[in-house]
C-alpha atoms as a PDB file:
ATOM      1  CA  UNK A   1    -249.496 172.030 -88.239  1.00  0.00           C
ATOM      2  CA  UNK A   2    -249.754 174.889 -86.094  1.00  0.00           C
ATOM      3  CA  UNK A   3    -252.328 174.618 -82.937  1.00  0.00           C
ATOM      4  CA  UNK A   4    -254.957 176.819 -85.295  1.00  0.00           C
ATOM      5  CA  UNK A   5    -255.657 174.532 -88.635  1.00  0.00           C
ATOM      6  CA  UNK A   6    -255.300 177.284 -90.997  1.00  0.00           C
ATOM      7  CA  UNK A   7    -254.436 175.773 -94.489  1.00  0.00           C
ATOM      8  CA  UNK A   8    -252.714 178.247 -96.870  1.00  0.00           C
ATOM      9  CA  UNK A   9    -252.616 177.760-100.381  1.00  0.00           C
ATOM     10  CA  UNK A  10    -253.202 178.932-104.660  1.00  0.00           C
ATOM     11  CA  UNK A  11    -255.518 178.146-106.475  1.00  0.00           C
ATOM     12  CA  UNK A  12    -253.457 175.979-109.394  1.00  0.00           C
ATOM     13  CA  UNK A  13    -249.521 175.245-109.806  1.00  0.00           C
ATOM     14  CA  UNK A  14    -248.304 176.322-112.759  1.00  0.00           C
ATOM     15  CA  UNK A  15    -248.703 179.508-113.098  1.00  0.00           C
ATOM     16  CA  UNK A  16    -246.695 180.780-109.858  1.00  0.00           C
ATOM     17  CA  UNK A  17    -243.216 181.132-111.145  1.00  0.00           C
ATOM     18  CA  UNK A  18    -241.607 182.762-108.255  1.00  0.00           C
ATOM     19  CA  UNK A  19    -241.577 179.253-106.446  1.00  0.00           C
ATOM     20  CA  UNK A  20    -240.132 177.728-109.811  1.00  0.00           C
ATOM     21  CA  UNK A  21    -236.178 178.760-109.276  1.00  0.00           C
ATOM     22  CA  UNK A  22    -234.400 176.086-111.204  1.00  0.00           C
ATOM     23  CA  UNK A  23    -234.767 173.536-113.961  1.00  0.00           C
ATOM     24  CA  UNK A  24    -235.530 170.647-111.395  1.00  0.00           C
ATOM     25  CA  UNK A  25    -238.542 172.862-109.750  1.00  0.00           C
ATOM     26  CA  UNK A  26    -239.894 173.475-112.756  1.00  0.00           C
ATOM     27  CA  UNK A  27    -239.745 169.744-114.086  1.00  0.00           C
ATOM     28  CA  UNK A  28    -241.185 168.948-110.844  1.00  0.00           C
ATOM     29  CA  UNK A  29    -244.083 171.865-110.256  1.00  0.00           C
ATOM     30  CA  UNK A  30    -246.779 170.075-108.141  1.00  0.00           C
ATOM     31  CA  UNK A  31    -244.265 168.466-105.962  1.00  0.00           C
ATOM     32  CA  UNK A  32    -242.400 171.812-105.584  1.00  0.00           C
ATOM     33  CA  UNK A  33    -245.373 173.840-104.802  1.00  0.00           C
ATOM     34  CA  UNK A  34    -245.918 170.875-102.177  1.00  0.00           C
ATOM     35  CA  UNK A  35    -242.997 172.221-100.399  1.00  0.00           C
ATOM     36  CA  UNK A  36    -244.686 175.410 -99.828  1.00  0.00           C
ATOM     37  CA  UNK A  37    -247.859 174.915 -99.110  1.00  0.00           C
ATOM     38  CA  UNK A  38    -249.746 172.533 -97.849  1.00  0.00           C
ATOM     39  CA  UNK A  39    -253.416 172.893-100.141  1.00  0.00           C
ATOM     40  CA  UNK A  40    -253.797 173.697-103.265  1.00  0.00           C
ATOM     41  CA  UNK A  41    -257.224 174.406-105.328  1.00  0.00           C
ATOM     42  CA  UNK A  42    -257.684 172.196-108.605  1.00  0.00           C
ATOM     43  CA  UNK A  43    -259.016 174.204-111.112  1.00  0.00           C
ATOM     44  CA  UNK A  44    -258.298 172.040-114.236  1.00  0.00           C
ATOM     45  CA  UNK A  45    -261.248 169.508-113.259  1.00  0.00           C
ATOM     46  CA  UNK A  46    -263.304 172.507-113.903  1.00  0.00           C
ATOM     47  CA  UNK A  47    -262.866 172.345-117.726  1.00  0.00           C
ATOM     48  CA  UNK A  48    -262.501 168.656-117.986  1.00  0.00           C
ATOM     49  CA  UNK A  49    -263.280 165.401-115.758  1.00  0.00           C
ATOM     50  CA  UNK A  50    -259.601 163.856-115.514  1.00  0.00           C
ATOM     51  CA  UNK A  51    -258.587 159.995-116.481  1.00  0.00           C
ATOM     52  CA  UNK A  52    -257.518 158.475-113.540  1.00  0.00           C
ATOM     53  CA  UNK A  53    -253.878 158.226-114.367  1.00  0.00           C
ATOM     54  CA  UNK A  54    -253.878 162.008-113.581  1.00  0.00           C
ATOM     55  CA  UNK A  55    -255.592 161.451-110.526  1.00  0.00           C
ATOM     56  CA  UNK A  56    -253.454 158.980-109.626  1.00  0.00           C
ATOM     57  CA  UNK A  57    -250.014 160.995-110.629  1.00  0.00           C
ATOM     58  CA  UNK A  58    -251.539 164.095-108.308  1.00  0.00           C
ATOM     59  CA  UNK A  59    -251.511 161.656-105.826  1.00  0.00           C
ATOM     60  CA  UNK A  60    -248.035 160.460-106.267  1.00  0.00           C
ATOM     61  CA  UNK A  61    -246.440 163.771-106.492  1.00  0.00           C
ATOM     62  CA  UNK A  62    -247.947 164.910-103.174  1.00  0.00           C
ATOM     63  CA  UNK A  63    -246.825 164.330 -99.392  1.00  0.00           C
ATOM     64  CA  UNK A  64    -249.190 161.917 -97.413  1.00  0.00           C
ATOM     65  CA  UNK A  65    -250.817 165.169 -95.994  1.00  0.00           C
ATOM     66  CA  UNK A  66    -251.698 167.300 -98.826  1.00  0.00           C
ATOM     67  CA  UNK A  67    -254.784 168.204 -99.786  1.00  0.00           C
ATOM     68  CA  UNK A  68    -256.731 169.273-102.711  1.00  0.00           C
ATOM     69  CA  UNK A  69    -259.931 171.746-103.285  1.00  0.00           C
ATOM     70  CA  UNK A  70    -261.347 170.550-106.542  1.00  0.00           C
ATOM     71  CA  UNK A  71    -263.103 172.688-108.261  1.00  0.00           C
ATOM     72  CA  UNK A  72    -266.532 171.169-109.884  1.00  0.00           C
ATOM     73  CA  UNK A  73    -266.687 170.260-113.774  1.00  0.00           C
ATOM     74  CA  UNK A  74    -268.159 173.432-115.164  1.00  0.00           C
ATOM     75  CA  UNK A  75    -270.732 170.893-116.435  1.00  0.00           C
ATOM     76  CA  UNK A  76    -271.833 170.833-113.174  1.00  0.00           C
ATOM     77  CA  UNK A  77    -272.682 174.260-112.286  1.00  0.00           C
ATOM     78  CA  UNK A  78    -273.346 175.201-115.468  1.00  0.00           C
ATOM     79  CA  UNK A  79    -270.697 177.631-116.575  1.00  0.00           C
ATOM     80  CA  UNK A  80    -270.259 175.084-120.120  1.00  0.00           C
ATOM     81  CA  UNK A  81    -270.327 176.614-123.084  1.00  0.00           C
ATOM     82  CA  UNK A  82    -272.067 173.996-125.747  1.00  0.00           C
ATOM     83  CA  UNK A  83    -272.957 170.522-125.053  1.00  0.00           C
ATOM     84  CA  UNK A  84    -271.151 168.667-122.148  1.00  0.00           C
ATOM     85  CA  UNK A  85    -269.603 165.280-123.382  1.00  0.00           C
ATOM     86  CA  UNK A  86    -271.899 162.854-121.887  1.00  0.00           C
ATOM     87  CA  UNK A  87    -275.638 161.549-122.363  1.00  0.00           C
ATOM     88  CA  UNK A  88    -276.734 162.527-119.278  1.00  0.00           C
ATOM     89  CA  UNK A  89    -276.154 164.892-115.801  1.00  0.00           C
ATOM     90  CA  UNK A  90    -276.314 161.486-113.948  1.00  0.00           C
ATOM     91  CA  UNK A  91    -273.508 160.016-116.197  1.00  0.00           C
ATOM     92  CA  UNK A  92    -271.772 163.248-115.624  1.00  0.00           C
ATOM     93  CA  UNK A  93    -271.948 162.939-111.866  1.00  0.00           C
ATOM     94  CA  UNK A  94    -270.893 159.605-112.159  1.00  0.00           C
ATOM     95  CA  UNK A  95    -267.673 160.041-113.902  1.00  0.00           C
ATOM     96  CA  UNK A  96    -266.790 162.927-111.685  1.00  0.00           C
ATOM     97  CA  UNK A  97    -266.793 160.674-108.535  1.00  0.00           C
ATOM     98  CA  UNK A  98    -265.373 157.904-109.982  1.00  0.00           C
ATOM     99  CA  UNK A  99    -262.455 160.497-110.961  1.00  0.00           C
ATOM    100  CA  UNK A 100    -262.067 161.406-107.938  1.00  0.00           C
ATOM    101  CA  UNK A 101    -263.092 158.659-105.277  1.00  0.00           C
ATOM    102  CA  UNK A 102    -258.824 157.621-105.640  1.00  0.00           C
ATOM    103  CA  UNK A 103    -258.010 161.146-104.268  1.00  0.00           C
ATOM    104  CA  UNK A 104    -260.795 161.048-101.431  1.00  0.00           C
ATOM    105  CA  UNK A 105    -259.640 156.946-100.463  1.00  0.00           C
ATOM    106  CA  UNK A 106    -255.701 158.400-100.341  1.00  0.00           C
ATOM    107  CA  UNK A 107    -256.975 161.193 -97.699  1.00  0.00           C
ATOM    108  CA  UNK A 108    -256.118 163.913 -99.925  1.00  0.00           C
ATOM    109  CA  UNK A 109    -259.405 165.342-101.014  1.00  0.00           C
ATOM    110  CA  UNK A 110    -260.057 168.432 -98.849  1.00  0.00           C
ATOM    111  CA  UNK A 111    -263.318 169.453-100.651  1.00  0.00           C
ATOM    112  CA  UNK A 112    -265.224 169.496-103.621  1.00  0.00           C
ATOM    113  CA  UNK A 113    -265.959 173.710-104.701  1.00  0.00           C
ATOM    114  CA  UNK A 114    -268.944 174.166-106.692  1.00  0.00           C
ATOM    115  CA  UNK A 115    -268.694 178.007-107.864  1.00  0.00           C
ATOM    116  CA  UNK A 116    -271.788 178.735-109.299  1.00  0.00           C
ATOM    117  CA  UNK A 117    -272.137 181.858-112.090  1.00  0.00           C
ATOM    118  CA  UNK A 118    -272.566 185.102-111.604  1.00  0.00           C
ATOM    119  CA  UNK A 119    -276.271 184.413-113.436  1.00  0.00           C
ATOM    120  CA  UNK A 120    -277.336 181.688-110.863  1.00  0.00           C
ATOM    121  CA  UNK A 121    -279.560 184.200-108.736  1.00  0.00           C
ATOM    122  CA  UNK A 122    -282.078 182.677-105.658  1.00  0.00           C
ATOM    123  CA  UNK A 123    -285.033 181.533-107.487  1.00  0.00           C
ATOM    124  CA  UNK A 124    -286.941 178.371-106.164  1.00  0.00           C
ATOM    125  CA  UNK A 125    -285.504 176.593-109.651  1.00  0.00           C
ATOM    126  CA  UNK A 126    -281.831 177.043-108.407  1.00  0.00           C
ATOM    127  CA  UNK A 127    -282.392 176.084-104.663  1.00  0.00           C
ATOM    128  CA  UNK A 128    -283.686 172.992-106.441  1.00  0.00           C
ATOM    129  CA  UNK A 129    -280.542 172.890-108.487  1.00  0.00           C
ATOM    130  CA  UNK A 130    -278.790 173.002-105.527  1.00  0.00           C
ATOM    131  CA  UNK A 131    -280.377 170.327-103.739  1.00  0.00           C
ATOM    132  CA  UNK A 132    -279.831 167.807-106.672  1.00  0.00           C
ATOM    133  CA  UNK A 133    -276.536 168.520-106.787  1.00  0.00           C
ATOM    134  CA  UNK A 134    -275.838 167.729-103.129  1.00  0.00           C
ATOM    135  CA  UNK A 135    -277.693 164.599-103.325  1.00  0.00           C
ATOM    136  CA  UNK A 136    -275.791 163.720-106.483  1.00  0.00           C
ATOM    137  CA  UNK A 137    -272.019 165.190-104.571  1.00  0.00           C
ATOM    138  CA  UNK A 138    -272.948 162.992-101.445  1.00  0.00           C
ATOM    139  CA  UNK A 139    -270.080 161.177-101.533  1.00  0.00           C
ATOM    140  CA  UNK A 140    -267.727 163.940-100.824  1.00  0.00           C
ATOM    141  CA  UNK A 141    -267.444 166.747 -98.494  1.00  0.00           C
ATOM    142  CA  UNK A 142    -268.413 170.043-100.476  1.00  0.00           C
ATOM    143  CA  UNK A 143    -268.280 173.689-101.041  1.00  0.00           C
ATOM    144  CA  UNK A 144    -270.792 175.982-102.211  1.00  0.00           C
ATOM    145  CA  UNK A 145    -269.573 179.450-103.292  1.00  0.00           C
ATOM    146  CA  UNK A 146    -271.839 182.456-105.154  1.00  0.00           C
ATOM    147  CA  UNK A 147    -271.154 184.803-107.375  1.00  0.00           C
ATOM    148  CA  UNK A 148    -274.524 186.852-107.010  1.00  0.00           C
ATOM    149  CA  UNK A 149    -274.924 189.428-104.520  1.00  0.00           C
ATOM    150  CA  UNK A 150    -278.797 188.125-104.139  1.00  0.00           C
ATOM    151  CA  UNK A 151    -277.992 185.466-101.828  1.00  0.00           C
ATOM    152  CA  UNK A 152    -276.343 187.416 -99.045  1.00  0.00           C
ATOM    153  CA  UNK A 153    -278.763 190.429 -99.227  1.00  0.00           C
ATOM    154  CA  UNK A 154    -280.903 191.433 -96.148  1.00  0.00           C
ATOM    155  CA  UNK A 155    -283.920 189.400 -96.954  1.00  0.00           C
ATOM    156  CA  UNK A 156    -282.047 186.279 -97.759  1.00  0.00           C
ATOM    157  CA  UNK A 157    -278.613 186.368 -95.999  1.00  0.00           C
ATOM    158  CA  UNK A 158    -279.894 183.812 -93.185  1.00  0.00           C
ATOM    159  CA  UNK A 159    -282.258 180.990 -95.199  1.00  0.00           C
ATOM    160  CA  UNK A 160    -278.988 181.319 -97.266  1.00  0.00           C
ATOM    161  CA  UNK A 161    -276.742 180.369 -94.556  1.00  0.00           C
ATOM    162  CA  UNK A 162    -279.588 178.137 -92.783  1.00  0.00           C
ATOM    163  CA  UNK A 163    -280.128 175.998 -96.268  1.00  0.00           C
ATOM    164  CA  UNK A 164    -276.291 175.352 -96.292  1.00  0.00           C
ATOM    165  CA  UNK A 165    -276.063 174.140 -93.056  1.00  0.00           C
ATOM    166  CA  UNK A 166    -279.403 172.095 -93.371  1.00  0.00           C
ATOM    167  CA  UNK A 167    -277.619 170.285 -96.601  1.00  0.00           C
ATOM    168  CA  UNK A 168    -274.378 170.269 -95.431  1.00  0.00           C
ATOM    169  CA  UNK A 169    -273.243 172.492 -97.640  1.00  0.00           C
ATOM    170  CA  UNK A 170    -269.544 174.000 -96.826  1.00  0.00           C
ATOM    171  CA  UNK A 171    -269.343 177.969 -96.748  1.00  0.00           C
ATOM    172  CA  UNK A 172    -266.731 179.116 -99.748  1.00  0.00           C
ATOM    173  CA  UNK A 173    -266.171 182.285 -98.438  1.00  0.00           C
ATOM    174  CA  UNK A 174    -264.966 184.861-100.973  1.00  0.00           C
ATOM    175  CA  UNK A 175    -262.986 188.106-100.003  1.00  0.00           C
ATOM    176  CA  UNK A 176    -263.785 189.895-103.413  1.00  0.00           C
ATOM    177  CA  UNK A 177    -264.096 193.447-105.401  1.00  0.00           C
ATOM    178  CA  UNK A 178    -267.933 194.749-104.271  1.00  0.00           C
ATOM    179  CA  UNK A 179    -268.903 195.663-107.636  1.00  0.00           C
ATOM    180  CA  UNK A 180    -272.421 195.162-107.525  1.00  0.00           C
ATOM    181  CA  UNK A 181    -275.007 192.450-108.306  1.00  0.00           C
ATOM    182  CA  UNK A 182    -271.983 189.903-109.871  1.00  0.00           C
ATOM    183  CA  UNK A 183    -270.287 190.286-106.722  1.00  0.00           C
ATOM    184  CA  UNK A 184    -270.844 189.181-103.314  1.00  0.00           C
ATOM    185  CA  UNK A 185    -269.736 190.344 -99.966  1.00  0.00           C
ATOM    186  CA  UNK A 186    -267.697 188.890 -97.095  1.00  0.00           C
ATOM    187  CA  UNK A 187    -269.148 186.618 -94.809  1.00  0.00           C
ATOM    188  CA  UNK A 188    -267.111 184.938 -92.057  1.00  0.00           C
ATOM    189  CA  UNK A 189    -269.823 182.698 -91.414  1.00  0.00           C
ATOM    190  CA  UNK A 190    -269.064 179.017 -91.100  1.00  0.00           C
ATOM    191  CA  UNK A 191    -272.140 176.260 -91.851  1.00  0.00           C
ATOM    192  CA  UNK A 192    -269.536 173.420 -90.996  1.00  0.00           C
ATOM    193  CA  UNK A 193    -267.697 172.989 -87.855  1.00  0.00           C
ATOM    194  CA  UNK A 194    -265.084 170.763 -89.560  1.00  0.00           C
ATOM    195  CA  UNK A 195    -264.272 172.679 -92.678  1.00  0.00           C
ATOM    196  CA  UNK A 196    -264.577 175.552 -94.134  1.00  0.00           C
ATOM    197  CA  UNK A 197    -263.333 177.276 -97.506  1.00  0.00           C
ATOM    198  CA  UNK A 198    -262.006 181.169 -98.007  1.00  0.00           C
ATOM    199  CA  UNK A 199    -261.343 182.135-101.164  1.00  0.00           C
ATOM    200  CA  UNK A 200    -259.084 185.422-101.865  1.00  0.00           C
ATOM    201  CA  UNK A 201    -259.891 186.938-105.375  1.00  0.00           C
ATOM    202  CA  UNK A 202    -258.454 190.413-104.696  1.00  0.00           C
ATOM    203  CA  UNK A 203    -260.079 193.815-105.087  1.00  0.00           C
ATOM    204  CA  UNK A 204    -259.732 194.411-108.325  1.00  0.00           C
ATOM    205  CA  UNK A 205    -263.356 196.647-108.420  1.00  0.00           C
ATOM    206  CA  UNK A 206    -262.509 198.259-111.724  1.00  0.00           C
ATOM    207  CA  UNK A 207    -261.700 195.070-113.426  1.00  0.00           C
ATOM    208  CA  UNK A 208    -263.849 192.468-112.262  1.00  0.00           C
ATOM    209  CA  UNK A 209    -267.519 193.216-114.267  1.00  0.00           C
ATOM    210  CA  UNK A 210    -265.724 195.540-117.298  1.00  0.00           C
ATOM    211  CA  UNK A 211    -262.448 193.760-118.259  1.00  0.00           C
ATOM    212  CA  UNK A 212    -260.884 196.414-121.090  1.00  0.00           C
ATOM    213  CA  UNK A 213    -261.784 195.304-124.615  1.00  0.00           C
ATOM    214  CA  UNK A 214    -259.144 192.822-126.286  1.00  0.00           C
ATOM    215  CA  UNK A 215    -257.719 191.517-122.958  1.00  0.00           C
ATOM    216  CA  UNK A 216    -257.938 187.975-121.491  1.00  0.00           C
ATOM    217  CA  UNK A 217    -260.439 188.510-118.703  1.00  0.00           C
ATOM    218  CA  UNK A 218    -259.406 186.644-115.885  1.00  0.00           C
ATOM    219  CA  UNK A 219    -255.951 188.956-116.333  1.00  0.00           C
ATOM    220  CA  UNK A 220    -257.814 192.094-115.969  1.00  0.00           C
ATOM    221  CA  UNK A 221    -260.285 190.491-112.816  1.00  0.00           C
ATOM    222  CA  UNK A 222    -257.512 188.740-110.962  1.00  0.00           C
ATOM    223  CA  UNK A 223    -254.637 191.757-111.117  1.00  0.00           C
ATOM    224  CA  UNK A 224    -254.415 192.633-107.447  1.00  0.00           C
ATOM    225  CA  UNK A 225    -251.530 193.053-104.502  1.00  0.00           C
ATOM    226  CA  UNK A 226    -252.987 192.575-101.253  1.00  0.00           C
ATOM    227  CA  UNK A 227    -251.393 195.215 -98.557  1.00  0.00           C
ATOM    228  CA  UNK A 228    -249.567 194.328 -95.296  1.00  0.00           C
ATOM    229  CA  UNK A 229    -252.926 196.453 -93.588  1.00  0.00           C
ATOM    230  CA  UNK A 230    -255.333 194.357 -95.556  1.00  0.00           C
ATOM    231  CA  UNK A 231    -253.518 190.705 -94.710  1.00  0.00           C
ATOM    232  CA  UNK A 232    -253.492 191.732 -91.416  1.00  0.00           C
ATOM    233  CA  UNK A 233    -257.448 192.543 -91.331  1.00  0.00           C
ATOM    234  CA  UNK A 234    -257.796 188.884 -93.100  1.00  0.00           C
ATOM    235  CA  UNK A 235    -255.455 187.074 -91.031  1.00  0.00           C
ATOM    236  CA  UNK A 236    -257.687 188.614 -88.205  1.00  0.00           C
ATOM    237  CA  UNK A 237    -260.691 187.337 -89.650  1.00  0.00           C
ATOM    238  CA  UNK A 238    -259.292 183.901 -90.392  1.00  0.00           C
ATOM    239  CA  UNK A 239    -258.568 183.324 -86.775  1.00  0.00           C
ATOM    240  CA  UNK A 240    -261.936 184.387 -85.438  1.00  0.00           C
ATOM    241  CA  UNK A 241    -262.812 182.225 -88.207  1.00  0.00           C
ATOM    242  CA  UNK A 242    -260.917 178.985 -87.264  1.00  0.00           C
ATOM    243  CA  UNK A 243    -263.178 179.352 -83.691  1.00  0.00           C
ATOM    244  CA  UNK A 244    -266.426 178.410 -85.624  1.00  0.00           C
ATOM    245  CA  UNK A 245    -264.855 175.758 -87.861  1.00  0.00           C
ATOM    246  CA  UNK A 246    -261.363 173.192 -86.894  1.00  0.00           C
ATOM    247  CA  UNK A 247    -260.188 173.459 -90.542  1.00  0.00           C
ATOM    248  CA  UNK A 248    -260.211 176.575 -92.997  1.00  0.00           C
ATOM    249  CA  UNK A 249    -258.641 176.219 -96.432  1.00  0.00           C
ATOM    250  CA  UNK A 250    -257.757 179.858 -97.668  1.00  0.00           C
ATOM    251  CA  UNK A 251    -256.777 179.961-101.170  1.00  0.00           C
ATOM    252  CA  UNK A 252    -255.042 182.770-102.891  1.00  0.00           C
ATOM    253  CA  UNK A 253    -256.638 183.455-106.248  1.00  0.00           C
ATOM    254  CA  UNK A 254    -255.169 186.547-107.117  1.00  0.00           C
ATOM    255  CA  UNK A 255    -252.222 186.006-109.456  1.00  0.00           C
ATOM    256  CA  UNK A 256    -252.876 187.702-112.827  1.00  0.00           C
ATOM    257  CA  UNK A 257    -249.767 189.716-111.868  1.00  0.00           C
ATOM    258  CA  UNK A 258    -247.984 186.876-109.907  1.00  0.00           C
ATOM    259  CA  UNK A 259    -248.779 187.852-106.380  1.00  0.00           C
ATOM    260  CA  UNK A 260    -250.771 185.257-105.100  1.00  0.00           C
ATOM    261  CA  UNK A 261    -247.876 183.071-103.922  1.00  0.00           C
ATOM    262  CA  UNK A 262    -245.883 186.239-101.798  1.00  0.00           C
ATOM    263  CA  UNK A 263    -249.309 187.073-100.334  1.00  0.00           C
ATOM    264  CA  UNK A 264    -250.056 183.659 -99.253  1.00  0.00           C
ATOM    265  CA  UNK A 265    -246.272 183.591 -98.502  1.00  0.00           C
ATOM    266  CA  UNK A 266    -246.794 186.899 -95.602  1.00  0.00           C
ATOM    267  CA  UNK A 267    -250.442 185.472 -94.283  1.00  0.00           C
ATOM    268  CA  UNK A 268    -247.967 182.522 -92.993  1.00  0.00           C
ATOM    269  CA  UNK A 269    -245.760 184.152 -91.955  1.00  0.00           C
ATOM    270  CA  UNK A 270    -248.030 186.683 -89.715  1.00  0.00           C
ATOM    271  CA  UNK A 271    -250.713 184.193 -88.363  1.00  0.00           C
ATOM    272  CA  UNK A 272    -247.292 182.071 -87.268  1.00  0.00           C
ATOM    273  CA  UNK A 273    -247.931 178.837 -89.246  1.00  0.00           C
ATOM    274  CA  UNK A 274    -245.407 176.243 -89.228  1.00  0.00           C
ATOM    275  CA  UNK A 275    -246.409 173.220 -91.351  1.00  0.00           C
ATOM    276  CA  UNK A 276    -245.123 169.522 -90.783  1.00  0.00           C
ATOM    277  CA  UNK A 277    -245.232 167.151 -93.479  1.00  0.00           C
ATOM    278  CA  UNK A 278    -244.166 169.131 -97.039  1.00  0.00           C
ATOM    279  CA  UNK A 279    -242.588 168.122 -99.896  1.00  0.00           C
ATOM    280  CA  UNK A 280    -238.844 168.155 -99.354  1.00  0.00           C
ATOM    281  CA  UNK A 281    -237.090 170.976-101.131  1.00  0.00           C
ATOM    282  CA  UNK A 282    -235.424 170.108-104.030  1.00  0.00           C
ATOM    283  CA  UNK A 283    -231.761 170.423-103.503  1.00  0.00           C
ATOM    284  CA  UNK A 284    -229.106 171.470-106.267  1.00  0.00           C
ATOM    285  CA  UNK A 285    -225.999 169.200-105.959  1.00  0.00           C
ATOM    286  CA  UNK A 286    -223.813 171.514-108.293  1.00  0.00           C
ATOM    287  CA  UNK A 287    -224.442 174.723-106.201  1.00  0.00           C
ATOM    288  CA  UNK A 288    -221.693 176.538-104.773  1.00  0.00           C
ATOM    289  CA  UNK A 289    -220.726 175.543-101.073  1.00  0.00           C
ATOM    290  CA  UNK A 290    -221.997 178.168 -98.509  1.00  0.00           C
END
């Protein structure tokens, strides 16, 4: 690493098929993206708890060093949509850390995200919501990002930010369209001094609360090129950033067009990141001699 711990990654694998060249890469996508970047965000524990010979696969494919975000079973935060599989929230809880206890024990578990709705508005019955949830998350190190503006308005911007820190909540910081009450602004405030989370959605305003009828939604919200101007602002912010809290995680989540991975790719290269300890690069032993 670089003398500022700035770690730059996407939020999934799969998806970014400019790092995906030839047949072995794309065999081999986790441990090629590992090559690149040194974090990545797991969003498929978000729809369903994994067995642990996923878990424990993830953990194979990955250099000693590599860490993931895991984003919370929607179960958790209430985003499901029906009935979640199990009898209980505590038996819910309980699966997700045993999941994922093998990923914290191998050093690789950066942070559990819990992204709550765009519904979940500050009302004593959701701070209580949140406070269960930490109790229940205590095990792991863990990130608490809103979607509604309420949170971060005038009158409770600071008990926001004071609660967090009081239950050791992690700031996810979101760089994101401002498109009203669904939205919520940027915040460079830190509420740990060993980690914190920033989370890049783009500024997609027209497409993040009225996605056009027939289309996939996340497509529409997530469509969005960051500028040179604007990385530079951000990569500004990150370092002033890094002075209230030794580790950031930034996570590009803007890749309905495919841009994610070149924007993550430039905010590298211009805050001067050098990462030790990647993935080799796979190497083609049929391609021409240079």
């Amino acid at each position: 690493m670089s003398d500022r711990d700035i770690r730059i990654g996407l939020t999934g694998w799969g998806d970014h098929y400019s790092l995906y060249e030839t047949p072995q890469e794309t065999n081999r996508k986790l441990h090629t993206y590992a090559g690149y970047f040194p974090v990545v965000e797991l969003d498929a524990s978000f729809y369903a708890i994994p067995a642990q010979k996923t878990v424990e696969k993830w953990i194979a494919d990955t250099p000693a060093s590599f860490q993931f975000i895991v984003k919370a079973y929607q179960g958790i935060t209430g985003h499901q949509r029906g009935e979640i599989p199990y009898m209980t929230k505590k038996e819910m809880f309980t699966a997700f850390e045993a999941a994922f206890k093998p990923l914290q024990e191998a050093g690789k578990l950066g942070a559990v995200l819990c992204q709550f709705p765009p519904w979940f508005d500050v009302r004593k019955e959701h701070i209580d919501y949140l406070r269960a949830v930490r109790a229940e998350l205590s095990a792991f190190d863990t990130a608490l990002e809103f979607r509604h503006q309420s949170w971060f308005t005038d009158q409770y911007r600071e008990k926001t930010l004071d609660y967090m820190i009081r239950d050791q909540w992690i700031h996810s910081i979101c760089d994101e369209p401002q498109a009203g009450e669904k939205s919520v602004p940027f915040v460079p405030v830190a509420t740990d001094e060993n980690k914190t989370v920033v989370r890049l959605h783009g500024r997609n305003i027209a497409g993040w609360n009225s996605p056009a009828s027939g289309e996939d939604w996340r497509a529409v919200r997530y469509l969005y090129d960051y500028s040179s101007a604007e990385l530079d602002q951000l990569s500004a912010d990150l370092t002033a950033l890094n002075d209230q809290s030794s580790t950031l995680y930034v996570l590009f989540n803007n890749n309905s067009g495919g841009h994610a991975a070149a924007n993550a790719l430039d905010m590298i290269s211009k805050l001067q990141l050098q990462y030790t300890g990647l993935a080799p690069k796979q190497i083609d032993l049929f391609s021409a001699d240079e």
